[in-house]
Every structure is written in C-alpha cells, then in structure tokens.
Protein backbone atom coordinates (compact mmCIF):
# COMPACT_ATOMS: atom_id res chain seq x y z
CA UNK A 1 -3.68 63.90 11.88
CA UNK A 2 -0.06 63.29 10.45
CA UNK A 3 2.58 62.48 13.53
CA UNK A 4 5.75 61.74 10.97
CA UNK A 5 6.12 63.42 7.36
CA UNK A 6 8.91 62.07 5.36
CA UNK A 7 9.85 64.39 2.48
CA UNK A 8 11.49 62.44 -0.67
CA UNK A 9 13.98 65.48 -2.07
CA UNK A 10 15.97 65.20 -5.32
CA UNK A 11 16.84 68.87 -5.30
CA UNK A 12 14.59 70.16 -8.26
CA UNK A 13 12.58 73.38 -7.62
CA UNK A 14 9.24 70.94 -7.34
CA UNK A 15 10.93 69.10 -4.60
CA UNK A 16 11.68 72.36 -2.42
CA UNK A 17 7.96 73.18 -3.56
CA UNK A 18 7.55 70.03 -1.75
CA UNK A 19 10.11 70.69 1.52
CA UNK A 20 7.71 74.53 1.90
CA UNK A 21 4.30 72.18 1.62
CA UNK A 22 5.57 69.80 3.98
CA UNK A 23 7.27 72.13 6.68
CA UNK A 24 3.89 74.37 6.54
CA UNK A 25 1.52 70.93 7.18
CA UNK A 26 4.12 69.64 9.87
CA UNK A 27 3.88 73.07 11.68
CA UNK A 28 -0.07 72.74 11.79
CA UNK A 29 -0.09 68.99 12.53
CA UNK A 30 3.05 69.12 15.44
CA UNK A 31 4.54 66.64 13.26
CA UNK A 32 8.59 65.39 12.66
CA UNK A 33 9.45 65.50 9.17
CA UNK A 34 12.18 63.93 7.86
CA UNK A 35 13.74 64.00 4.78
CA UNK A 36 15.42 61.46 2.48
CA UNK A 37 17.43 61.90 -0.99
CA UNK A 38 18.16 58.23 -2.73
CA UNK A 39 21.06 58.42 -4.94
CA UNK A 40 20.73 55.58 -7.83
CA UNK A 41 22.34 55.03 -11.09
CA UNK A 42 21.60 52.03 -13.29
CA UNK A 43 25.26 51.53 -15.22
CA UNK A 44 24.40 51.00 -18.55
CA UNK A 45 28.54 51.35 -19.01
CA UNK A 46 32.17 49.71 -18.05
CA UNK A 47 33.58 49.26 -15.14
CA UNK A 48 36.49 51.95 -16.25
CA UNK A 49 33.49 54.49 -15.65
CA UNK A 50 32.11 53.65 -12.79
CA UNK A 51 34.47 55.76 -11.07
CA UNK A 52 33.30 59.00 -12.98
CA UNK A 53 29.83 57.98 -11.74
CA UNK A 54 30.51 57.55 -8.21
CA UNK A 55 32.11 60.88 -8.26
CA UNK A 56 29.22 61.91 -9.73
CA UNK A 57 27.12 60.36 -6.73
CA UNK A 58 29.34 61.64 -4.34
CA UNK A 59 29.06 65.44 -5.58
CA UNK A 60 25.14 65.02 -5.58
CA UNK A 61 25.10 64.02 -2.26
CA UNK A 62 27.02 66.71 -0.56
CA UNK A 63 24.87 68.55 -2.57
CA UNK A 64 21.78 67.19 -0.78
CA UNK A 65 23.39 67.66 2.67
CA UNK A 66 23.60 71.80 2.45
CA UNK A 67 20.15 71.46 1.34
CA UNK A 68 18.74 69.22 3.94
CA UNK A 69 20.94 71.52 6.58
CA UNK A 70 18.76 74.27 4.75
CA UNK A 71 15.76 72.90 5.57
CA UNK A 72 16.97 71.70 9.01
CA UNK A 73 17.50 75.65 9.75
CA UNK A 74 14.00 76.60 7.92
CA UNK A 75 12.40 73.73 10.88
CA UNK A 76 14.18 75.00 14.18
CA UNK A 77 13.33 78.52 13.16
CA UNK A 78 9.29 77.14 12.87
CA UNK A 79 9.78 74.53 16.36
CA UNK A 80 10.12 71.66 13.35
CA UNK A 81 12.12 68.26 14.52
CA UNK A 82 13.74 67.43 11.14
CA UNK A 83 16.39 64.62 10.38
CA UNK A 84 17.34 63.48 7.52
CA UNK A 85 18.68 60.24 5.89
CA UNK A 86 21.03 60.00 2.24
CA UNK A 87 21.28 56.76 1.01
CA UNK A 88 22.23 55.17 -2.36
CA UNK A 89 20.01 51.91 -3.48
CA UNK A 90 16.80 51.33 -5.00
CA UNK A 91 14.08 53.82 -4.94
CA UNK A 92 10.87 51.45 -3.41
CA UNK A 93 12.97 49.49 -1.17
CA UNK A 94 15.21 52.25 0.19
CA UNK A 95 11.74 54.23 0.81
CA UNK A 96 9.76 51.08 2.55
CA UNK A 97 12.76 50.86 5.05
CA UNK A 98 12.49 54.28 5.88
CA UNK A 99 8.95 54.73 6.48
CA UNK A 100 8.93 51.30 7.97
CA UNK A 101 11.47 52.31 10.67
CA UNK A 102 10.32 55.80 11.11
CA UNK A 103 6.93 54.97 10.95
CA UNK A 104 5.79 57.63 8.46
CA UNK A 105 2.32 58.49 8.38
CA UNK A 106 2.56 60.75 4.79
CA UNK A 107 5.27 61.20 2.17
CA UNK A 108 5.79 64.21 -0.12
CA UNK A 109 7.22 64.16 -3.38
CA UNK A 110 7.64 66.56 -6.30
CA UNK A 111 6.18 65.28 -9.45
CA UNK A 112 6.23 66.53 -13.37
CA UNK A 113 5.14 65.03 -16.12
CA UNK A 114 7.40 62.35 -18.05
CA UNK A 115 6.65 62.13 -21.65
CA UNK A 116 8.27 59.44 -23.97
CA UNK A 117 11.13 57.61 -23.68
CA UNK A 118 11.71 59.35 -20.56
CA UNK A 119 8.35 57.96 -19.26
CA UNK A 120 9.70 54.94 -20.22
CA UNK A 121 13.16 54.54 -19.11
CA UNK A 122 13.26 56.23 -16.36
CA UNK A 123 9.19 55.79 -15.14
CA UNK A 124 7.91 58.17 -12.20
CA UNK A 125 9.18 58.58 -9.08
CA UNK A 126 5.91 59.44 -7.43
CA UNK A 127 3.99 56.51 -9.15
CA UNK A 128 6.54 54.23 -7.80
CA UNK A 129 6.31 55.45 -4.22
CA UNK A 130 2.14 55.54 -5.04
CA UNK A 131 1.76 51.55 -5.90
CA UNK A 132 4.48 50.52 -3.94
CA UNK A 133 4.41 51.86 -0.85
CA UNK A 134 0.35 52.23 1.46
CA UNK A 135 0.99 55.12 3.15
CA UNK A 136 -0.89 58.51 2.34
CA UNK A 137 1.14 60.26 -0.60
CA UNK A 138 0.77 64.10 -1.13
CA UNK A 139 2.00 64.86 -4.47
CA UNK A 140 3.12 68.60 -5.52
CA UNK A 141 3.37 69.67 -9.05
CA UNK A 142 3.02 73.41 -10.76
C-alpha cells in the first residue's frame, strides 16, 4: 500500500491529529514517515523588521524540532523509521522537492476551514498541496 508517508506539521492540534493518523497507517502499512514543517513569511514590511521576523522564524522552528523529536520518540517506541526535514521557502515547491527526493507515496496535512479574508490572503494549505502536487493526499480535520 503506502511505502513513504510524509507528514506536513505546522504545530496546530489538527496537525498532531494528523502526526497520530499518520504514525497509526505507517504502523499497518510498514511504512517511513517523514515529517516536514516549512517556515514562510511574505514581508509585507521594511527591511528594519525583518530582523524581528527572522527571530520570529527562528523561535518557530526550534519549536518544530522538540515536536518532530516528539514524534521521532512516539515512532521508535511503535518500530516507525521517522526523519524529518525544516526548511524555510515556498510551500508547493519546498513540498515537490521533498516528495520528489523521498519519493512519497501519501502526504498528511491538517486542514480547517478559512473563511474571508483569511481564505483569501492566506488561501489553504491543503488545497495547495491538493492541485499542486499528484500524490495521494489524506486530509484530517475535526
């Protein structure tokens, strides 16, 4: 069935929703999962901020590392391989290298609902990965 399961965390509650769903399937399947967390900001400011933002970044992604150490314990403890990658960049790009070099077979991702402006400015990460990427996409939401 699924060989490689890449999980696409942002540290919300849907995406360690996602991380349980993912870690169950991989333990049925004998799959690797790996995980990835893509840290973007579009500056809509001046330069004189920018390095407010990348401290910003920077605290997010340590964040991200305890979790994905988290999850890394969670995946030895169930016989799981689990790696993960952090990068900062683009969302669709940064995910089509990823499951381009690790040959992913499904990607999970946390969704809710975006209403608005929000729908607008910042779109959906989930319909992104869903038109961009042809891969199977399992999407968890409450």
């Amino acid at each position: 069935m699924y060989e490689r399961i890449l999980i696409c965390h942002d540290g919300s509650e849907l995406s360690k929703l996602g991380a349980e769903k993912a870690i169950r399937l991989a333990k049925k399947c004998g799959a690797k999962l790996y995980g990835l967390y893509i840290s973007s900001f579009t500056p809509i400011i001046t330069p004189d901020l920018m390095i407010s933002i990348d401290e910003i970044l920077h605290s997010q992604e340590e964040f991200m590392e305890k979790e994905f150490e988290r999850i890394r314990e969670e995946c030895q403890q169930e016989g799981i391989e689990f790696e993960y990658t952090i990068r900062r960049g683009p969302v669709l790009p940064t995910v089509s290298e990823i499951v381009e070099k690790f040959d992913i077979d499904l990607i999970v991702v946390g969704a809710k609902k975006h209403r608005g402006l929000t729908e607008f400015f910042v779109g959906s990460f989930s319909s992104t990965i869903f038109h961009g990427i042809t891969r199977d996409l399992l999407v968890v939401r409450t």
